[in-house]
Structures are given as structure tokens and as C-alpha cells.
N, C-alpha and C. Protein backbone atom coordinates (compact mmCIF):
# COMPACT_ATOMS: atom_id res chain seq x y z
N UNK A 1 0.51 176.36 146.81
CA UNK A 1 -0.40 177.32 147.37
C UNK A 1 0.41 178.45 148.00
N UNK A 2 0.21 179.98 147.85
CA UNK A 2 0.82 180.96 148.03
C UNK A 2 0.23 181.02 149.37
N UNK A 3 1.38 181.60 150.45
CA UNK A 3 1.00 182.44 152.33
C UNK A 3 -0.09 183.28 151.82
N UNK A 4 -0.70 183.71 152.48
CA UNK A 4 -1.50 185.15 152.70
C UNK A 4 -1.24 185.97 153.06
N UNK A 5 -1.01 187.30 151.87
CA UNK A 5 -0.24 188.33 151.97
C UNK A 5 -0.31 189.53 153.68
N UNK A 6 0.43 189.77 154.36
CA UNK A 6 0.01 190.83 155.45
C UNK A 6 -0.80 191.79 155.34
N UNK A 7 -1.92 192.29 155.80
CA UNK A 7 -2.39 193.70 155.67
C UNK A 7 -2.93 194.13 156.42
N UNK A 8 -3.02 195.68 156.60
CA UNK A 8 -2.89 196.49 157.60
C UNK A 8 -4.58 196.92 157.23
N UNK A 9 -5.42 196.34 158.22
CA UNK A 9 -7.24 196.88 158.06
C UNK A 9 -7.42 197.80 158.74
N UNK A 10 -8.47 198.86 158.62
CA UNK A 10 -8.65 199.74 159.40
C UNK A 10 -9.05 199.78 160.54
N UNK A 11 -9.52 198.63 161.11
CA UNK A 11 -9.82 198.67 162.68
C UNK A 11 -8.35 198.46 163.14
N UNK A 12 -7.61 197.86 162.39
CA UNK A 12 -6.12 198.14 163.29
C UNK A 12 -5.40 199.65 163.65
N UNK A 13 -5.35 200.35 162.51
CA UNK A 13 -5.10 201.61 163.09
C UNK A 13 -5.80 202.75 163.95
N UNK A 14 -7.09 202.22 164.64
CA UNK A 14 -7.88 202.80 165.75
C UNK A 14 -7.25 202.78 166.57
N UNK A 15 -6.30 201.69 167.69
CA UNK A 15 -6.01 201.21 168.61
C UNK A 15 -4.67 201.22 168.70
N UNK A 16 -3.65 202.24 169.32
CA UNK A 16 -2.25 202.37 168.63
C UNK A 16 -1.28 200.88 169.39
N UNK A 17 -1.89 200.26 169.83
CA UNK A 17 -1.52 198.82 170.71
C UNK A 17 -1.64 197.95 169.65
N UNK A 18 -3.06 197.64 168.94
CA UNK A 18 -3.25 196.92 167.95
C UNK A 18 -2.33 196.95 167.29
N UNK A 19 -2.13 198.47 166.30
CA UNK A 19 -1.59 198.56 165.21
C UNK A 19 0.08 198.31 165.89
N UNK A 20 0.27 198.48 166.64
CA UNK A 20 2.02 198.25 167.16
C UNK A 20 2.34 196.54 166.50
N UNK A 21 1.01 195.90 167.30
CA UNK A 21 1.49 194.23 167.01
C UNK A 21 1.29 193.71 165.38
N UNK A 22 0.42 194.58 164.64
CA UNK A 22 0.12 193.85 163.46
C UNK A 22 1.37 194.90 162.52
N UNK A 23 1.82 195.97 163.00
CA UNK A 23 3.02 196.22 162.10
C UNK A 23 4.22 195.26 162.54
N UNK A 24 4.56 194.98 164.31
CA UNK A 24 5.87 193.94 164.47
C UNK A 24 5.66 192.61 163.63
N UNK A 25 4.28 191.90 163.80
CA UNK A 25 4.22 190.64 162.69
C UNK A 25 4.45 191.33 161.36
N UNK A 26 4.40 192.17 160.52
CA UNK A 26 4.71 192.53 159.39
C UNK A 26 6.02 192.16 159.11
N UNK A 27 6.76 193.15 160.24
CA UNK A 27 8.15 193.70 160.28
C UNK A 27 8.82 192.29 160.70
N UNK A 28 8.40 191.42 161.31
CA UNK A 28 9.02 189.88 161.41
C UNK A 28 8.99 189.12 160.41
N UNK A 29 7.82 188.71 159.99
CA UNK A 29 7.85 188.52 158.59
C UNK A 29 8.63 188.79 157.72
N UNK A 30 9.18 189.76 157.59
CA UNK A 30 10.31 190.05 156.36
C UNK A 30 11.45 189.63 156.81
N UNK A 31 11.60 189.82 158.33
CA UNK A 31 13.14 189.51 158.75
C UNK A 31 13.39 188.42 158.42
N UNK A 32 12.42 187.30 158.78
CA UNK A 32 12.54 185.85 158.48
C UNK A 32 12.65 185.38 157.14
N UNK A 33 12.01 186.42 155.95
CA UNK A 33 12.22 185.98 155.12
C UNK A 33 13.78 186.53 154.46
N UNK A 34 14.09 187.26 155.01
CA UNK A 34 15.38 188.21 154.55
C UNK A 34 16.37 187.44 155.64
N UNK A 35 15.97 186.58 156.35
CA UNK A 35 17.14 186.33 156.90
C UNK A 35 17.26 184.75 156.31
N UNK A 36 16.35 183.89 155.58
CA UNK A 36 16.35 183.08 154.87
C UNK A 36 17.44 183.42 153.72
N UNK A 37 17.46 184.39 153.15
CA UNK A 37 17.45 184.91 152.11
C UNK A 37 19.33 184.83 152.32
N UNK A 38 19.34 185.48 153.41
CA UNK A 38 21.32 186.02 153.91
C UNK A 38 21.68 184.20 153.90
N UNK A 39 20.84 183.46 154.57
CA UNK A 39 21.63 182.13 154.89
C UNK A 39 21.96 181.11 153.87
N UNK A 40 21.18 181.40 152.86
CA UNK A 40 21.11 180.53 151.29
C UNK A 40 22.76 180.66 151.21
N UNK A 41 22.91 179.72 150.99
CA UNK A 41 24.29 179.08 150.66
C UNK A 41 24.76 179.45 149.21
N UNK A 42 25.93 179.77 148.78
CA UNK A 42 25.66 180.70 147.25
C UNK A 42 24.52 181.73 146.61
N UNK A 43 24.29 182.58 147.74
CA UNK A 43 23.45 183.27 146.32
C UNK A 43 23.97 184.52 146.00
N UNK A 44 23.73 184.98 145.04
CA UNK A 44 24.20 185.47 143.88
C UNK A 44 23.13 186.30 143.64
N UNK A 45 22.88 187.65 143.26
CA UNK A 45 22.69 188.90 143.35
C UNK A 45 22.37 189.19 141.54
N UNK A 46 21.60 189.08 140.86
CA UNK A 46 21.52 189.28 139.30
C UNK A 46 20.08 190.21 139.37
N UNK A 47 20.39 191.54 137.90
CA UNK A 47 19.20 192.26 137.91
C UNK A 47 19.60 191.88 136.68
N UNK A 48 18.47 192.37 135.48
CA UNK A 48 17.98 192.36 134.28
C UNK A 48 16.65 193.60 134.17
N UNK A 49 17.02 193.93 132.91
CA UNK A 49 15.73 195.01 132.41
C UNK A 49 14.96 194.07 131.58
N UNK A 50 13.84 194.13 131.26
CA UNK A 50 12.67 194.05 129.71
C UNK A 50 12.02 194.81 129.64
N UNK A 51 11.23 194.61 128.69
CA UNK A 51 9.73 195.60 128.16
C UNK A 51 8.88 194.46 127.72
N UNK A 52 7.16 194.93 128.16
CA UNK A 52 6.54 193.87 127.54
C UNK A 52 6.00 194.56 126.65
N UNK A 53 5.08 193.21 126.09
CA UNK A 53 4.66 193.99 124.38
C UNK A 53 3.20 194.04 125.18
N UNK A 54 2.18 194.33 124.07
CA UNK A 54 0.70 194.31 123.68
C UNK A 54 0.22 193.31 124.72
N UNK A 55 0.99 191.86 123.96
CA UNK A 55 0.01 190.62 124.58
C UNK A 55 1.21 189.92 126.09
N UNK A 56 0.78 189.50 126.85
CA UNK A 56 2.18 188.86 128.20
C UNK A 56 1.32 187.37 128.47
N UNK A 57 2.24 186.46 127.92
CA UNK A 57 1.90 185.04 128.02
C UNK A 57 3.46 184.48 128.09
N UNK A 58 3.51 183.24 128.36
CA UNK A 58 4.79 182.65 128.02
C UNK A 58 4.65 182.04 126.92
N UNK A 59 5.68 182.48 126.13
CA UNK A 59 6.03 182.10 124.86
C UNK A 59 5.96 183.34 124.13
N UNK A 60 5.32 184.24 124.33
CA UNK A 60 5.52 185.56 123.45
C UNK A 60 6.41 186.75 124.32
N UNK A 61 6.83 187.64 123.40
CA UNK A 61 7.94 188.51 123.81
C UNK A 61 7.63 189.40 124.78
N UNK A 62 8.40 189.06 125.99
CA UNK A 62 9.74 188.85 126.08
C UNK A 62 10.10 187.26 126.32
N UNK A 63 9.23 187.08 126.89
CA UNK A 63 9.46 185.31 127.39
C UNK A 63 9.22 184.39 126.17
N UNK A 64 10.50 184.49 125.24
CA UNK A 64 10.39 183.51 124.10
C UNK A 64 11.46 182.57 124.15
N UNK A 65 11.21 181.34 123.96
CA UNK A 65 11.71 180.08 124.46
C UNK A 65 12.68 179.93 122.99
N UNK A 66 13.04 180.45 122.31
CA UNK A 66 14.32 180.53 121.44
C UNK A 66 15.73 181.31 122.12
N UNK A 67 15.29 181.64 123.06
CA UNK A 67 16.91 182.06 123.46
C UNK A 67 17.16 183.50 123.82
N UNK A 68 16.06 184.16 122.56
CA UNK A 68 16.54 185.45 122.95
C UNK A 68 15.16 186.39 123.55
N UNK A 69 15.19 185.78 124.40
CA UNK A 69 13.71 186.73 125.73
C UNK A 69 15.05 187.28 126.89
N UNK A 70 14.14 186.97 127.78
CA UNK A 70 15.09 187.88 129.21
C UNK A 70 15.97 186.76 129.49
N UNK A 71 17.03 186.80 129.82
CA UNK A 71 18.48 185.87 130.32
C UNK A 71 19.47 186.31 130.47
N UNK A 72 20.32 185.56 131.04
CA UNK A 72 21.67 186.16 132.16
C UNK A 72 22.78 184.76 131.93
N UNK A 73 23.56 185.51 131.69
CA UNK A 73 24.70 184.14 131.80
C UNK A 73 25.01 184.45 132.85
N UNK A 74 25.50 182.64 133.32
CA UNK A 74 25.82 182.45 134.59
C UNK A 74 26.85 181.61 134.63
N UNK A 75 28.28 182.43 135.17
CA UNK A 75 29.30 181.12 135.02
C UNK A 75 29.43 180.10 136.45
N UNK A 76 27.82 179.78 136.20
CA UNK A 76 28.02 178.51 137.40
C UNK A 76 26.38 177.35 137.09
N UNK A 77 25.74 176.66 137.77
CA UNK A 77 24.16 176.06 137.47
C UNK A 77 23.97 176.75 138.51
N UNK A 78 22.58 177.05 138.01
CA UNK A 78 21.84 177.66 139.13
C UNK A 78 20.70 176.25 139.87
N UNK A 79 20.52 176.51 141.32
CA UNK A 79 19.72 175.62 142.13
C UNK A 79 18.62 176.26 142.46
N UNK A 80 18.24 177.67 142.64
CA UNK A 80 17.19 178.04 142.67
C UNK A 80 16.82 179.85 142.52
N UNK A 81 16.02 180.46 142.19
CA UNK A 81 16.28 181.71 142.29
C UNK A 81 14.99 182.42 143.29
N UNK A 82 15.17 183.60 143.76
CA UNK A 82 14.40 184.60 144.50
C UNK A 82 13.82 185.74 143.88
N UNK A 83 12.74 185.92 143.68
CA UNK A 83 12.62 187.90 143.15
C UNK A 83 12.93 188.78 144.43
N UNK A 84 13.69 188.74 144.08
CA UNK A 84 14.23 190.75 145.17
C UNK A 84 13.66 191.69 145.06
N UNK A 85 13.37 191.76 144.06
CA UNK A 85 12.88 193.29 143.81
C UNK A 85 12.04 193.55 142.07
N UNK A 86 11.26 193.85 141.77
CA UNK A 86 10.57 194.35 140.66
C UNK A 86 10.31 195.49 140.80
N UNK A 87 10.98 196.06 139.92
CA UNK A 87 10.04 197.77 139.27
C UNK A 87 10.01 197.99 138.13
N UNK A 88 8.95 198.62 137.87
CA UNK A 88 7.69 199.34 136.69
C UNK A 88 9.11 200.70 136.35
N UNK A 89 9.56 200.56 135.28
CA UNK A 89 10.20 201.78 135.02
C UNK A 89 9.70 202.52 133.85
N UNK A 90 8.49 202.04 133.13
CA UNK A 90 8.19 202.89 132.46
C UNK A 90 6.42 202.05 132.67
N UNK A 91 5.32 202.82 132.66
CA UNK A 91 5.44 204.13 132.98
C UNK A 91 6.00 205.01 134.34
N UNK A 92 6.67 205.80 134.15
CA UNK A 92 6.94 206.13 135.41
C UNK A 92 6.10 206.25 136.44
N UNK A 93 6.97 205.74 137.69
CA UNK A 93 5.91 206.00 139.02
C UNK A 93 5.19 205.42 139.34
N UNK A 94 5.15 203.60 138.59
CA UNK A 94 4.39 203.12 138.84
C UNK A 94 4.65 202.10 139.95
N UNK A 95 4.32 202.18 141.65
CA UNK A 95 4.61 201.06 142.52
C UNK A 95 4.72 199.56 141.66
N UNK A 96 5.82 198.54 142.18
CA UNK A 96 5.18 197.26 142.07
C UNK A 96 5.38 196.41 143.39
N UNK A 97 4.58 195.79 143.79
CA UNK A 97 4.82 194.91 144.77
C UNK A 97 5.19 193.72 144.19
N UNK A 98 6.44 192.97 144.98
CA UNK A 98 7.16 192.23 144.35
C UNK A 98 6.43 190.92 145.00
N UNK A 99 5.92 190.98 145.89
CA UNK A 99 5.18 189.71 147.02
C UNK A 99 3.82 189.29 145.81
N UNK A 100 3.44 190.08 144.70
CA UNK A 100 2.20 190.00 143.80
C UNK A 100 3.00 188.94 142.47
N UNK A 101 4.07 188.60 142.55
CA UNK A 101 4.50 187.91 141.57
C UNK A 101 5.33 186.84 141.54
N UNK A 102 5.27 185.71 140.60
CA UNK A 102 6.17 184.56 140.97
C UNK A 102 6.86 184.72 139.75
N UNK A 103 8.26 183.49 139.48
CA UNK A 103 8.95 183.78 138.28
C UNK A 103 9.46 182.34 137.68
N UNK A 104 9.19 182.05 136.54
CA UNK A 104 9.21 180.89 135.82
C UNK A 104 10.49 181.27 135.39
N UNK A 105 11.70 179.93 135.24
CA UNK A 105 12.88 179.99 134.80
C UNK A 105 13.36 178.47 134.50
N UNK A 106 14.40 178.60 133.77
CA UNK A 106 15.06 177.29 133.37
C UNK A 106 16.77 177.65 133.20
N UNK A 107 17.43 176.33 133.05
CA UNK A 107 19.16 176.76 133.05
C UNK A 107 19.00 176.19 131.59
N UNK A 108 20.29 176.80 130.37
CA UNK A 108 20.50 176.23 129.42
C UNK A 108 21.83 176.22 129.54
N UNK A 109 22.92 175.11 129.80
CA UNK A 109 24.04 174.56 130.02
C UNK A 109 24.61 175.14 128.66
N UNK A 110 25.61 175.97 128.86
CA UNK A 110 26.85 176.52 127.73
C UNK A 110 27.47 175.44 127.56
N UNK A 111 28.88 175.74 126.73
CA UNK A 111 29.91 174.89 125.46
C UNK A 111 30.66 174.55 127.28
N UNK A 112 30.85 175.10 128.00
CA UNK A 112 31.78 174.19 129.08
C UNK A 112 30.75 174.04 130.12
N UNK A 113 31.56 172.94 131.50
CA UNK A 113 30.49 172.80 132.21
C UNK A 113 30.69 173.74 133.45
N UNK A 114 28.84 173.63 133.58
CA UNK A 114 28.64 175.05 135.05
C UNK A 114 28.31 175.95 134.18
N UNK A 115 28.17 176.20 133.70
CA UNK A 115 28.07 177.51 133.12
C UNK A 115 27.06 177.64 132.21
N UNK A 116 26.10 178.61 131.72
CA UNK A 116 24.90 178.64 131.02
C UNK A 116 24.65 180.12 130.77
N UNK A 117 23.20 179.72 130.77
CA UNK A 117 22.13 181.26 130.71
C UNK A 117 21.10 180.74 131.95
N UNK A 118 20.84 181.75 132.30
CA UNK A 118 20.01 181.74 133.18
C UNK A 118 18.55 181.94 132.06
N UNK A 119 17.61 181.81 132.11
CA UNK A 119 16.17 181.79 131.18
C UNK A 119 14.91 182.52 131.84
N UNK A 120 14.73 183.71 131.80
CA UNK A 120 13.26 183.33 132.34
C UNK A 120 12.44 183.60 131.31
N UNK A 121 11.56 182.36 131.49
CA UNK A 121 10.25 181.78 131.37
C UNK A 121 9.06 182.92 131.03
N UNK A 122 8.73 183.32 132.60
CA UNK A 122 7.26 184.04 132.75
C UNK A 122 7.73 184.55 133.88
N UNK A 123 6.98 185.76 134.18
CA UNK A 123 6.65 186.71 135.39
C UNK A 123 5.18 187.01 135.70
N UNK A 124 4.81 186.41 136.60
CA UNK A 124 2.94 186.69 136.37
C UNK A 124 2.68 188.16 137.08
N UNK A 125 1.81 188.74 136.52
CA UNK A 125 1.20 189.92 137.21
C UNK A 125 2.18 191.29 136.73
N UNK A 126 2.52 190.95 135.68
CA UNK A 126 2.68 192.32 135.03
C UNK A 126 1.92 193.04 133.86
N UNK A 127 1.96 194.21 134.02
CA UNK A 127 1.70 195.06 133.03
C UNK A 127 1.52 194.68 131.58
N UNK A 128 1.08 194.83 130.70
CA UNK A 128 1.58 195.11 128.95
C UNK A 128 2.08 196.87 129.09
N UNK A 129 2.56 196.38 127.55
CA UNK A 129 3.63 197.60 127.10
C UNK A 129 4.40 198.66 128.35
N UNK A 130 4.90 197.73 129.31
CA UNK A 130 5.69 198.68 129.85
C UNK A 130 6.82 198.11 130.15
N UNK A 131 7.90 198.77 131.21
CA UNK A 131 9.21 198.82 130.88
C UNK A 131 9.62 197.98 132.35
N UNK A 132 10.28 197.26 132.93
CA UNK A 132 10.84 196.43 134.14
C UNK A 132 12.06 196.64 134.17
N UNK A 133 12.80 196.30 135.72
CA UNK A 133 13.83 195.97 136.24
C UNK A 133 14.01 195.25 137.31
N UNK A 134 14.39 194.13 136.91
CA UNK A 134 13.85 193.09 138.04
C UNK A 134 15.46 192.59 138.58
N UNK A 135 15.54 192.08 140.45
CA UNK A 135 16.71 192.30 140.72
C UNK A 135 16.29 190.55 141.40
N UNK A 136 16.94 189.52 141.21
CA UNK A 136 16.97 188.28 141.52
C UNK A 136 17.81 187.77 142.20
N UNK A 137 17.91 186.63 142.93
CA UNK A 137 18.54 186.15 144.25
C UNK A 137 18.90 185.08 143.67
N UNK A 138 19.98 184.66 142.77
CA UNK A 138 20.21 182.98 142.61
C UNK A 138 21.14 182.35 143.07
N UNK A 139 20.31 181.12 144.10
CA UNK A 139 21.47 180.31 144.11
C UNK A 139 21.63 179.35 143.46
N UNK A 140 23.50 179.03 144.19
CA UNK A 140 24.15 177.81 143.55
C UNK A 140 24.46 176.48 144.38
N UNK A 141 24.89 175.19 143.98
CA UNK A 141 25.56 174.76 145.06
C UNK A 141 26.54 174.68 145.37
């Protein structure tokens, strides 16, 4: 079950007291999660581009489970990963909120050990036919 995202309602910005406390819980909120984020033990900093097609499911392109969809070699196993960051690069200008999406992945172990591809799976809540750059948090142990 996903938190419930923060948001800023309009009776909060009537009251510049209100709105002070419901932007500091915002602004805490991230720290905690960004300071989760600094303490992860190995992580590792990976972006990747795609494009989606027409149809966005897992199993069709880009997320095709033969090998060649979105992936990253990794000369280590990965233990878990983070989305950092998503953006819409084509069409241009298009915001994405990265808190609107989760990310399906798997490791496929290379010819030595530790070492692989990183896989992803699925990205929910994107677009068709447009263009991504997505910046990921993986750790190791």
C-alpha cells in the first residue's frame, strides 16, 4: 500500500501560519526521505533513456523480457533500487512527478560473479509514444 501523497489545498494558503506548517511537513518529508536515501549503504547513482511505443504493458517494448528493453550493466548484484528522478523528454515540457510511479526490475547474473544487467521490468504511469530519462538509486551489499 502506497503513503498518501502531500498536498497543498486551498484553505491552506488563506492563513500564512497554516500554509508555513503544511509546506515544513512537505519540506520534512523529503528530508527524511533523502536522508534515507544518503544512508543506504552502497548506492549507486544509474540514469538510462527509453521511448515508449503505442501500447505500455510489461512485456511489450520497451519492457521486453528477452534482454533487450531498458538495462544497465552492473559490475556488482544489485539489493535494491530507488527512482530519483523521471523526465518526459519528449514531448517537450512535459512535468513528471516521480512520487506518481513505481519500478519493476530484476538482476540477470553475467559470465563472472557480481556482475550482471540491471533489467527493468515496468514503470507504471507513463505516457505512450514518448521519450524518458530516468535517474535510479541502486543499492548493493
Amino acid at each position: 500500500m502506497s503513503a498518501q501523497r502531500p498536498q497543498i489545498q486551498s484553505d491552506d494558503a488563506k492563513d500564512p501560519e497554516r500554509l508555513r506548517r503544511v509546506l515544513n511537513d512537505i519540506l520534512n518529508g523529503y528530508s527524511l526521505r533523502l536522508e534515507a536515501l544518503e544512508a543506504a549503504k552502497g548506492l549507486v547513482e544509474m540514469e538510462v533513456g527509453f521511448e515508449t511505443g503505442a501500447i505500455l504493458a510489461a512485456g511489450t517494448a520497451p519492457f521486453t523480457a528477452d534482454g533487450a528493453g531498458v538495462r544497465c550493466s552492473v559490475p556488482f548484484t544489485p539489493t535494491g533500487l530507488t527512482l530519483l528522478r523521471l523526465e518526459q523528454t519528449m514531448p517537450a515540457g512535459q512535468p513528471v512527478s516521480t512520487n506518481a510511479h513505481t519500478v519493476s526490475w530484476h538482476f540477470a547474473a553475467g559470465p563472472r560473479a557480481g556482475e550482471g544487467a540491471l533489467h527493468i521490468d515496468f514503470v507504471s504511469g507513463l505516457a505512450t509514444d514518448s521519450r524518458y530519462v530516468m535517474r535510479m538509486g541502486v543499492t548493493r551489499a
